[in-house]
C-alpha atoms as a PDB file:
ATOM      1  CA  UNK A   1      30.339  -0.606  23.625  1.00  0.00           C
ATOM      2  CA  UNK A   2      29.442   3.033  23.044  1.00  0.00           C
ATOM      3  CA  UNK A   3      29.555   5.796  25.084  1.00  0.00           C
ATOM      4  CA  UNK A   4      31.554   4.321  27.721  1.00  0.00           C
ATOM      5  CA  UNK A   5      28.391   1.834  29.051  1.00  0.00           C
ATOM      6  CA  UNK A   6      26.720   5.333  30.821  1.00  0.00           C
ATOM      7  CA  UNK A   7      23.493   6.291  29.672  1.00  0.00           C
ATOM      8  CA  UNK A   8      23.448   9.982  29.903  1.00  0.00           C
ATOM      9  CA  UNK A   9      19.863  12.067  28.920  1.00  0.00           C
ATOM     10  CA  UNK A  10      22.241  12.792  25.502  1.00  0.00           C
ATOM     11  CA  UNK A  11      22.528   9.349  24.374  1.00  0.00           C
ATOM     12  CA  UNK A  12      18.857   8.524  25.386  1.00  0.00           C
ATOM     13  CA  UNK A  13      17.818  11.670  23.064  1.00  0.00           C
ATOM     14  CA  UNK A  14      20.324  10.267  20.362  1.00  0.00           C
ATOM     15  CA  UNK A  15      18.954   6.452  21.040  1.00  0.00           C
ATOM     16  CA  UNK A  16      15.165   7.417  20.714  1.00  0.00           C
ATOM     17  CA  UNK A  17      16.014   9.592  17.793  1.00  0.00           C
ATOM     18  CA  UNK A  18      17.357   7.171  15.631  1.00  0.00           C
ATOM     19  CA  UNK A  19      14.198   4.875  16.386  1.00  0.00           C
ATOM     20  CA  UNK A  20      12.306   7.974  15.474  1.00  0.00           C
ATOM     21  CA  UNK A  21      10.074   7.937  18.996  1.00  0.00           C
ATOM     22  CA  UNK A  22       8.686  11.614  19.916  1.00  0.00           C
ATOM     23  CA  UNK A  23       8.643  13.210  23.289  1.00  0.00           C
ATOM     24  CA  UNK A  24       5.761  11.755  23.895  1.00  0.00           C
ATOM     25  CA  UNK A  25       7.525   8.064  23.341  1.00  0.00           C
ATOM     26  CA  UNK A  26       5.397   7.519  20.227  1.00  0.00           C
ATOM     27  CA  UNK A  27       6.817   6.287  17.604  1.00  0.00           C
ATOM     28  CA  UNK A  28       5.386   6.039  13.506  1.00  0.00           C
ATOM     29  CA  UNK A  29       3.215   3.214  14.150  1.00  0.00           C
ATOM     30  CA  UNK A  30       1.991   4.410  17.189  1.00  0.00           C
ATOM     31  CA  UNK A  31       1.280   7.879  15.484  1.00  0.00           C
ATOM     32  CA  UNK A  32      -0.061   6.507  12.311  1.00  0.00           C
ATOM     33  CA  UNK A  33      -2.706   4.168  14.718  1.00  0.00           C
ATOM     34  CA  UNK A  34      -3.661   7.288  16.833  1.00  0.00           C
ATOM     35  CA  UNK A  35      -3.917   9.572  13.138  1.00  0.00           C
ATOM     36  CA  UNK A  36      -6.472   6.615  12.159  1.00  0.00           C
ATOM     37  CA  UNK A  37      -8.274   6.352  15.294  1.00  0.00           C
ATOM     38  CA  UNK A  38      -8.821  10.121  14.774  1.00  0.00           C
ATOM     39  CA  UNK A  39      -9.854   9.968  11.211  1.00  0.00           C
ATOM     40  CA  UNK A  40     -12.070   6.752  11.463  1.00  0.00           C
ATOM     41  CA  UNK A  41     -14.196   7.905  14.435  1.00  0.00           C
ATOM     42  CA  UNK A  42     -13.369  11.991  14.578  1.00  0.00           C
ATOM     43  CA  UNK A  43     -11.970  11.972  18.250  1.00  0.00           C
ATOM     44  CA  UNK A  44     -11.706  14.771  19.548  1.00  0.00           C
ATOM     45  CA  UNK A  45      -9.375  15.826  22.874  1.00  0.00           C
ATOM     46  CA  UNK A  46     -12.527  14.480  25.476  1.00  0.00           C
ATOM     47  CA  UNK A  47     -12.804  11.840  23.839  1.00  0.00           C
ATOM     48  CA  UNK A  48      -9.480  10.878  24.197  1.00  0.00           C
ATOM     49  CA  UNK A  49      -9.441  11.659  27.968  1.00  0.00           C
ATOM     50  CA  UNK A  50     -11.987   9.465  28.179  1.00  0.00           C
ATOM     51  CA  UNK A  51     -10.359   6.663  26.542  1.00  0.00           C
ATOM     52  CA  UNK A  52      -7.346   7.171  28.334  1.00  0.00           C
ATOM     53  CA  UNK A  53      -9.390   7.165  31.447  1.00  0.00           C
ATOM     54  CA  UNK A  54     -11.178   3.712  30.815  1.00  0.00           C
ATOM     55  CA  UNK A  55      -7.615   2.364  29.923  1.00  0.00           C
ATOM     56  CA  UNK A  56      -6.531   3.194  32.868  1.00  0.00           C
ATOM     57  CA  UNK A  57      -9.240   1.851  34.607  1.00  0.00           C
ATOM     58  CA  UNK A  58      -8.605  -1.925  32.835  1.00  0.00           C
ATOM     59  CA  UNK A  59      -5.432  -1.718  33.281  1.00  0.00           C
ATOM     60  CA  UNK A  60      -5.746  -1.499  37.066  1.00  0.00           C
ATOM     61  CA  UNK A  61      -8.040  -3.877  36.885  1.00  0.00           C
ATOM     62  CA  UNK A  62      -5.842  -6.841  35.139  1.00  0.00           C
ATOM     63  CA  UNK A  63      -2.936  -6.286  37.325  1.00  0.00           C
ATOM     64  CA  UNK A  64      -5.100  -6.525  40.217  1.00  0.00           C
ATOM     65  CA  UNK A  65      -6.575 -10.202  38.832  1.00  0.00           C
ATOM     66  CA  UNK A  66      -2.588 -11.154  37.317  1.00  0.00           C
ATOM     67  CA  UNK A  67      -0.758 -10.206  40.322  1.00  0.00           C
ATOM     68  CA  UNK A  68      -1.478 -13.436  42.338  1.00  0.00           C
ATOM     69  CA  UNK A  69      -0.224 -15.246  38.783  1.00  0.00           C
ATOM     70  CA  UNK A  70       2.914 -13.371  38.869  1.00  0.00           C
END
């Protein structure tokens, strides 16, 4: 076991370093799907709000119809 078992905010940065994940928890496929999105349809930063908006939106929505399942 490394680092003792503790997770400190150092061995997170290390951990999510070495799986190459940004400080915005992206990592390269995520970035290489958003880089296409951008390039396939020409996104630009609205758009993007309003995409994020609209997934936020469904995403309310399912837990709202799974949480009875769950």
């Amino acid at each position: 076991m490394k680092y003792n078992g503790y997770i400190t905010e150092e061995v997170a940065d290390y951990a999510l370093d070495l799986l190459d994940v940004d400080k915005e928890g992206l990592d390269q496929t995520d970035r290489g799907i958003l880089l296409a999105m951008i390039e396939k349809f020409g996104m630009g930063r609205s758009d993007w709000r309003r995409l994020g908006h609209r997934s936020e939106k469904i995403r309310v929505r399912l837990r709202m119809y799974m949480s009875p399942i769950c």
